[in-house]
Protein backbone atom coordinates (compact mmCIF):
# COMPACT_ATOMS: atom_id res chain seq x y z
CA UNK A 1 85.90 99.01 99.61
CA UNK A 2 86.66 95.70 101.48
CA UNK A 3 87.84 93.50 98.29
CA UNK A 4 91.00 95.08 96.13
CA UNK A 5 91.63 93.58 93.22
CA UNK A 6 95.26 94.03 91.87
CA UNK A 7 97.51 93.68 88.69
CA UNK A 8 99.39 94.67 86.22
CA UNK A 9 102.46 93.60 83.81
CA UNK A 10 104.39 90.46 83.96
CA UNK A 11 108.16 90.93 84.69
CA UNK A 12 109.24 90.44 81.10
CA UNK A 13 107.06 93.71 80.18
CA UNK A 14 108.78 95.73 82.48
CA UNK A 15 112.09 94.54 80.82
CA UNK A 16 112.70 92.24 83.88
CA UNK A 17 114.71 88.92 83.57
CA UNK A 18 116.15 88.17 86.87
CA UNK A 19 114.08 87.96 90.08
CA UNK A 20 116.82 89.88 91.94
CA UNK A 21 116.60 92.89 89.56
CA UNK A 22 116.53 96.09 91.42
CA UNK A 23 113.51 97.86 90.13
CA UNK A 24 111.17 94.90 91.77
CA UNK A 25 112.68 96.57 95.14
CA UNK A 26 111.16 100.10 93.80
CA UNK A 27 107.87 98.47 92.16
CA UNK A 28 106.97 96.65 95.38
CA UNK A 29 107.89 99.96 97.48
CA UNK A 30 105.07 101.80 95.29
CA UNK A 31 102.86 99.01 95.75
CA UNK A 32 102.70 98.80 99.50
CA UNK A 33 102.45 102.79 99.98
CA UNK A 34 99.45 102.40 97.78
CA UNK A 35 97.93 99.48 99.60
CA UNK A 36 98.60 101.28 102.96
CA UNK A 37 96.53 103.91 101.71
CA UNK A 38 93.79 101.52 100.38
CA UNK A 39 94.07 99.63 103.47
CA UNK A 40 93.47 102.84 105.61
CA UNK A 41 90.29 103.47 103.30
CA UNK A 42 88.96 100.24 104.25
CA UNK A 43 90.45 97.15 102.50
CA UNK A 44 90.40 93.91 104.24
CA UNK A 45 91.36 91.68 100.73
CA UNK A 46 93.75 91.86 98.47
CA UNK A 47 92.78 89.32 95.41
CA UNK A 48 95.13 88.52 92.64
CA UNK A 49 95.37 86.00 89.75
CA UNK A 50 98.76 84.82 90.76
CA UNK A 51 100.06 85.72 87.55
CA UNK A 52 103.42 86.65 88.32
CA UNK A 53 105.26 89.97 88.01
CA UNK A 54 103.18 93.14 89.56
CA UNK A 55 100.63 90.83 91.32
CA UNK A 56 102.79 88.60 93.04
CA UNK A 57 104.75 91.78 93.83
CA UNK A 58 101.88 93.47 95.55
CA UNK A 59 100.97 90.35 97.18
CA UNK A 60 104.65 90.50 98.86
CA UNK A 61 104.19 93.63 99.83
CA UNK A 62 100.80 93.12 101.37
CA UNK A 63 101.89 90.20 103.27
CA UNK A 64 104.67 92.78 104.36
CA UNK A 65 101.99 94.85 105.83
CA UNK A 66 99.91 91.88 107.64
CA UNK A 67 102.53 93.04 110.53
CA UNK A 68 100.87 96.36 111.07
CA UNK A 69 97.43 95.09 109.82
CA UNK A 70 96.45 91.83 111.03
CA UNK A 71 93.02 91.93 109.88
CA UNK A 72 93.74 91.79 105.86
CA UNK A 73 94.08 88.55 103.91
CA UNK A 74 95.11 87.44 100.60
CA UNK A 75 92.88 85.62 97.89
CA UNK A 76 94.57 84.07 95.09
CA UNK A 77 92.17 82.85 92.50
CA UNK A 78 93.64 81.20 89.56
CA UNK A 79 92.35 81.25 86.34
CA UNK A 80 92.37 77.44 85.57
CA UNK A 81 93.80 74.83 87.09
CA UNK A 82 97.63 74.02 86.88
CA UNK A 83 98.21 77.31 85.41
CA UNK A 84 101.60 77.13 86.64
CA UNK A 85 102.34 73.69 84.94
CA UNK A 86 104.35 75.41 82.30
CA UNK A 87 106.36 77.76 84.28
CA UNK A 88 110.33 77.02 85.00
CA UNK A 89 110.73 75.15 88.16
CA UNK A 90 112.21 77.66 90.27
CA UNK A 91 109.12 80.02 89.04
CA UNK A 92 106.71 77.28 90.55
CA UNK A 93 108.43 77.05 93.65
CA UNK A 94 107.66 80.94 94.29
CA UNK A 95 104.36 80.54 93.34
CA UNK A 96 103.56 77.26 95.63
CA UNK A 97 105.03 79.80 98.93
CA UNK A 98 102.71 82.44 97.52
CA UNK A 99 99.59 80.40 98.00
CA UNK A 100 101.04 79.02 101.32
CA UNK A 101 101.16 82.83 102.44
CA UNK A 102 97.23 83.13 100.77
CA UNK A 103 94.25 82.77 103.14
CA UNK A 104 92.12 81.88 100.03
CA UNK A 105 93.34 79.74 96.84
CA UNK A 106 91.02 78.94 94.09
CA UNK A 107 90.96 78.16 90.44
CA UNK A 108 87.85 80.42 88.46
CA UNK A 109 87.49 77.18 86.01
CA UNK A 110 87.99 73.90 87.04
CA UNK A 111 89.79 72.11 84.53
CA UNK A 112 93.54 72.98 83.10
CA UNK A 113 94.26 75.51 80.23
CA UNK A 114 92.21 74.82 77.43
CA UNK A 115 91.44 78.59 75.30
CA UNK A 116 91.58 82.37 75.98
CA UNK A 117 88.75 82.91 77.24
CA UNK A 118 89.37 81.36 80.64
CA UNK A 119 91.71 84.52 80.57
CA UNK A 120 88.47 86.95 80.04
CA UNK A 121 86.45 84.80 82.21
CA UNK A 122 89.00 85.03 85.29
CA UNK A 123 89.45 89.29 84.72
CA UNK A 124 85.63 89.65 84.77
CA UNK A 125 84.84 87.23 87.43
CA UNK A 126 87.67 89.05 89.68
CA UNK A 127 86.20 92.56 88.75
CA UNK A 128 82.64 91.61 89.53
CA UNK A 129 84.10 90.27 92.94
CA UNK A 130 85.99 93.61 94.07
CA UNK A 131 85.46 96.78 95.07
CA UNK A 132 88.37 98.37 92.96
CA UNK A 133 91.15 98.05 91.06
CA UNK A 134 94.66 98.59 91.85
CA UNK A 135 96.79 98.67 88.57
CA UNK A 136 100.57 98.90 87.70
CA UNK A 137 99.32 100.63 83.95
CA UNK A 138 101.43 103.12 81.26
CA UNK A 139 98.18 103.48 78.36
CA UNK A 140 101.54 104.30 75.96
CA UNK A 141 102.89 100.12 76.91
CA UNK A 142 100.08 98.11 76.21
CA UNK A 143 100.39 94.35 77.82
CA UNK A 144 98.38 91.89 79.99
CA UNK A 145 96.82 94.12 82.46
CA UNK A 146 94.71 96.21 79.69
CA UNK A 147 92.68 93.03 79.47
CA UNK A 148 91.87 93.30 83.52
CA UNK A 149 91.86 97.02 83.00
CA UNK A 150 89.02 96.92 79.71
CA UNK A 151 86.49 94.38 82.30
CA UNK A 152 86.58 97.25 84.97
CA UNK A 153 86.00 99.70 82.68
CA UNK A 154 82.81 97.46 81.45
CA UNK A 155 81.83 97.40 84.43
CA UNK A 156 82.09 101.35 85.30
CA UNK A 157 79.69 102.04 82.95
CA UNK A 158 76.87 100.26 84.86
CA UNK A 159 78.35 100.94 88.40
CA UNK A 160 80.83 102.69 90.47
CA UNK A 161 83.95 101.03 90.52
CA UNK A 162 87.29 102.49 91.11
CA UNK A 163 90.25 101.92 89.62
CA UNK A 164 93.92 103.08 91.03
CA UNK A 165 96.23 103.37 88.82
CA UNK A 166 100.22 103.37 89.35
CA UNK A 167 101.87 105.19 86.50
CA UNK A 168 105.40 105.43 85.52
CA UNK A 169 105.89 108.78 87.44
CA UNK A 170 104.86 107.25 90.79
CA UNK A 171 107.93 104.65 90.40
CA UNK A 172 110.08 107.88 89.41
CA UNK A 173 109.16 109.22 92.61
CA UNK A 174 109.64 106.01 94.58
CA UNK A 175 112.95 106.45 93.01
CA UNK A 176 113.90 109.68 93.81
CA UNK A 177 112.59 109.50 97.67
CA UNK A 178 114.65 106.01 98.11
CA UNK A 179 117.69 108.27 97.06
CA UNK A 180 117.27 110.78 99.04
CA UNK A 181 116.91 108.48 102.10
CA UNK A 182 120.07 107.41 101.31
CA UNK A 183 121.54 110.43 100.31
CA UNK A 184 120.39 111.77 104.06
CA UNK A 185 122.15 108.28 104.97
């Protein structure tokens, strides 16, 4: 499992408006024990859309972990081109240092926005270019990442593809184990 493919809801999903809101602290702690593990079993890529919220979270905290893990590397391959041409200014700024941190940056279609299904085109061509699927995902709040999350389950039915899923409960517990670090001061 060499190539993880990651994603999951944008920050106004998760009932996040500022980029300094404390649950991203708790989200990207989550994330990066999760990629530890994944990076233990064996991946070398992370690979995200740059869409931002959960993936540009987990890319954070994977660049976090290049410290420890020197090998792994960061693919960011954009649906279209320019797809940040709409996003505030200070939103495009983050994004530009995310792809400076990237050791891959692509766009899936090369032209600029133009329908939907550059969307579908850009989950399935990142699912048939992984090895899994790591997911921020509640099935009771549908949003964005069930689209990502419906073209690996496509694809499970013709091969073996897994797909991790963070649920609610595992941010509970990043939670609780944050406060009782604390706590034990």
């Amino acid at each position: 499992m060499r190539r993880l493919a990651a994603t999951g809801y944008k920050p106004a999903e998760l009932g996040i408006f500022k980029d300094d809101a404390p649950e991203i602290a708790y989200i990207r702690k989550t994330l990066e024990k999760r990629l530890r593990a994944l990076i233990e079993e064996g991946s070398e890529w992370l690979i995200i859309s740059g869409q931002p919220g959960v993936e540009w979270w987990a890319a954070e905290a994977w660049n976090g972990l290049r410290a420890e893990y020197d090998h792994i590397q960061l693919a960011v391959l954009e649906p279209f081109l320019e797809q940040d041409s709409i996003w505030p200014e200070h939103v495009r700024t983050a994004y530009a240092e995310l792809k400076q941190s990237a050791d891959y940056v692509d766009a899936i279609s090369k032209r600029p926005y133009v329908n939907p299904s550059q969307l579908k085109a850009k989950n399935d061509f990142i699912i048939s270019h992984t090895d899994a699927l790591l997911i921020l995902y509640d099935e009771e709040q549908e949003g964005v990442p069930r689209y990502m999350l419906a073209s690996a389950e496509r694809r499970q039915q013709s091969d073996h593809y897994p797909v991790y899923t963070i649920v609610p409960e595992d941010l509970e517990e990043t939670v609780r184990e944050e406060a009782e670090r604390e706590w034990d001061g």
